[in-house]
Protein backbone atom coordinates (compact mmCIF):
# COMPACT_ATOMS: atom_id res chain seq x y z
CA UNK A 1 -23.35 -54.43 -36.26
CA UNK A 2 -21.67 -51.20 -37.08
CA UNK A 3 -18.61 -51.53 -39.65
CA UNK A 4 -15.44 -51.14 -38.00
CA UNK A 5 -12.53 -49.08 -39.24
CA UNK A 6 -9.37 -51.81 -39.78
CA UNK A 7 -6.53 -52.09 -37.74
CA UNK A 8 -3.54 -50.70 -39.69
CA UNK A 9 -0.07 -51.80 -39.09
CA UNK A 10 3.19 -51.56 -40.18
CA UNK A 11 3.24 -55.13 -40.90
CA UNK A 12 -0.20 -54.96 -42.77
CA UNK A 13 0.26 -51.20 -44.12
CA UNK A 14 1.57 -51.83 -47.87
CA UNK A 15 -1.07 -54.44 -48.72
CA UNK A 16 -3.28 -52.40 -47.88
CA UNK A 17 -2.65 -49.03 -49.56
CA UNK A 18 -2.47 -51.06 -52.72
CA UNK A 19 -6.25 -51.30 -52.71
CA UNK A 20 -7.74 -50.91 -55.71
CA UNK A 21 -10.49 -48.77 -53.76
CA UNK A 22 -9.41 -45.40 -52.21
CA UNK A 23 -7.88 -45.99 -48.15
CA UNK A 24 -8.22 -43.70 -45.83
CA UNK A 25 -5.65 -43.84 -42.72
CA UNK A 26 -6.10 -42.27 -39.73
CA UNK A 27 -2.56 -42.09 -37.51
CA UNK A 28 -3.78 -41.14 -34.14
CA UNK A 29 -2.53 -42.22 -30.31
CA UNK A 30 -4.56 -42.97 -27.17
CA UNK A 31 -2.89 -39.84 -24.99
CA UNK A 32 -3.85 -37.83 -28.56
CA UNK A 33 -7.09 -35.19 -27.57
CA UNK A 34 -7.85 -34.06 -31.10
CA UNK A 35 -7.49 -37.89 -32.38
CA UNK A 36 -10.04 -38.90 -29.61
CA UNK A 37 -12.29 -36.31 -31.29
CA UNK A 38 -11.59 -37.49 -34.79
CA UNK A 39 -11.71 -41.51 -34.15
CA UNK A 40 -15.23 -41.61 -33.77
CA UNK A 41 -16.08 -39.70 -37.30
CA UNK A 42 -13.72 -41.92 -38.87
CA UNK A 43 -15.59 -45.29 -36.92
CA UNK A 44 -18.83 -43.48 -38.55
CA UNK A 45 -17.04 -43.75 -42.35
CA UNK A 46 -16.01 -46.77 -42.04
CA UNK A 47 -19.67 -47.49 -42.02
CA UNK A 48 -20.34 -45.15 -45.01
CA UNK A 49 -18.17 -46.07 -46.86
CA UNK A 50 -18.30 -49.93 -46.89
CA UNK A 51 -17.80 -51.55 -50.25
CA UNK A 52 -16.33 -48.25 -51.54
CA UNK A 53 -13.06 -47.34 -49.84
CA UNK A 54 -10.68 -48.86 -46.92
CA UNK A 55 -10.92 -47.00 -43.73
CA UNK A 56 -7.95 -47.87 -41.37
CA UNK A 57 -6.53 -46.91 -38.03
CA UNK A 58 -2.70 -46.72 -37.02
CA UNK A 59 -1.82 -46.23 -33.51
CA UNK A 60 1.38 -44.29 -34.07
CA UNK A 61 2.79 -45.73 -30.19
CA UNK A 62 2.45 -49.05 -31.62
CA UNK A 63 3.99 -49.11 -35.02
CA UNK A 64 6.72 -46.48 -35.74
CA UNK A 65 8.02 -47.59 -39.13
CA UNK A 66 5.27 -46.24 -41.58
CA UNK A 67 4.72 -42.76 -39.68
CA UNK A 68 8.49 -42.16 -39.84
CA UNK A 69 8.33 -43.21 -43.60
CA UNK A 70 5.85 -40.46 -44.13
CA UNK A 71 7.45 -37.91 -41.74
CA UNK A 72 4.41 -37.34 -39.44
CA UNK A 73 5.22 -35.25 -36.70
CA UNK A 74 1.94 -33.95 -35.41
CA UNK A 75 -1.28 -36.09 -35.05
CA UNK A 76 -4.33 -36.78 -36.43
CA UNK A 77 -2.71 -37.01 -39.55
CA UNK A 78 -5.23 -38.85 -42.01
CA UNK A 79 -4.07 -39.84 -45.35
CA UNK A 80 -5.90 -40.75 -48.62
CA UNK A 81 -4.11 -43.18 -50.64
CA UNK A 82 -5.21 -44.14 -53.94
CA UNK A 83 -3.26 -47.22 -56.09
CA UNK A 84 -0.51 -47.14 -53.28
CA UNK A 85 -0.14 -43.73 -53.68
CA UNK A 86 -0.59 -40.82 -51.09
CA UNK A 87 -3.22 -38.20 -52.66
CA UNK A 88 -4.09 -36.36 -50.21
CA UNK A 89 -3.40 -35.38 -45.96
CA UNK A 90 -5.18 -33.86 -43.84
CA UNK A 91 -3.38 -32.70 -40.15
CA UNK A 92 -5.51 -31.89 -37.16
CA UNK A 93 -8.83 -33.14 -35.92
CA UNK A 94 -11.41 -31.64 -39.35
CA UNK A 95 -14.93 -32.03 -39.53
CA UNK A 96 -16.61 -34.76 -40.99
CA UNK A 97 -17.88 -32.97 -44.47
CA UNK A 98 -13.79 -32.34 -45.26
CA UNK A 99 -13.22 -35.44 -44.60
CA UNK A 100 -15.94 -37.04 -46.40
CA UNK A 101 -15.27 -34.58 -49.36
CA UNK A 102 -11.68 -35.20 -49.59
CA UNK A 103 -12.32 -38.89 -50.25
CA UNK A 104 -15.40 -38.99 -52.76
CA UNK A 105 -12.74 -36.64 -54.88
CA UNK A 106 -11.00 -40.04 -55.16
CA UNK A 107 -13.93 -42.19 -55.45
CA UNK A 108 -14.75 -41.51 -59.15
């Protein structure tokens, strides 16, 4: 069975930044085009990446607290968080290589 990227919420959000593996969040919405095109590359890491980093979801219609923390205004919007702290963002639906190259730079 294919790994699944996790549910994030704002309930569950903290906890889970504070990983002592590298998270990847992906704030996307179901109306969302480009985050339609994104989700399933990020599915696909959550796969690759098992064992090595977090790879989570937050539908931004359901949970408004954490994307209003972080000032997102346009999504995709995937952050890389690293010790519970933001590292790096990446806005707009990227290919897969970006993606995958923005998180290995925190794998290490």
């Amino acid at each position: 069975m294919a790994h699944k990227a996790i549910e994030v919420t704002d309930a569950n959000f903290a906890e889970l930044i504070n990983s002592d593996k590298p998270v990847l969040v992906d704030f996307w919405a179901e109306w969302c085009g480009p985050c339609k095109m994104i989700g399933p590359v990020v599915e696909e890491m959550a796969g690759d990446y098992e064992g090595k980093a977090i790879i989570g979801k937050m539908d931004v219609d359901a949970n408004s607290n954490v994307p209003m923390n972080f000032g997102i205004r346009s999504i995709p919007t995937l952050m890389i968080f690293k010790n519970g702290q933001l590292v790096d963002k990446i806005v707009g639906a990227v290919p897969k290589h970006i993606l995958t190259s923005k998180l290995e730079a925190q794998l290490n």
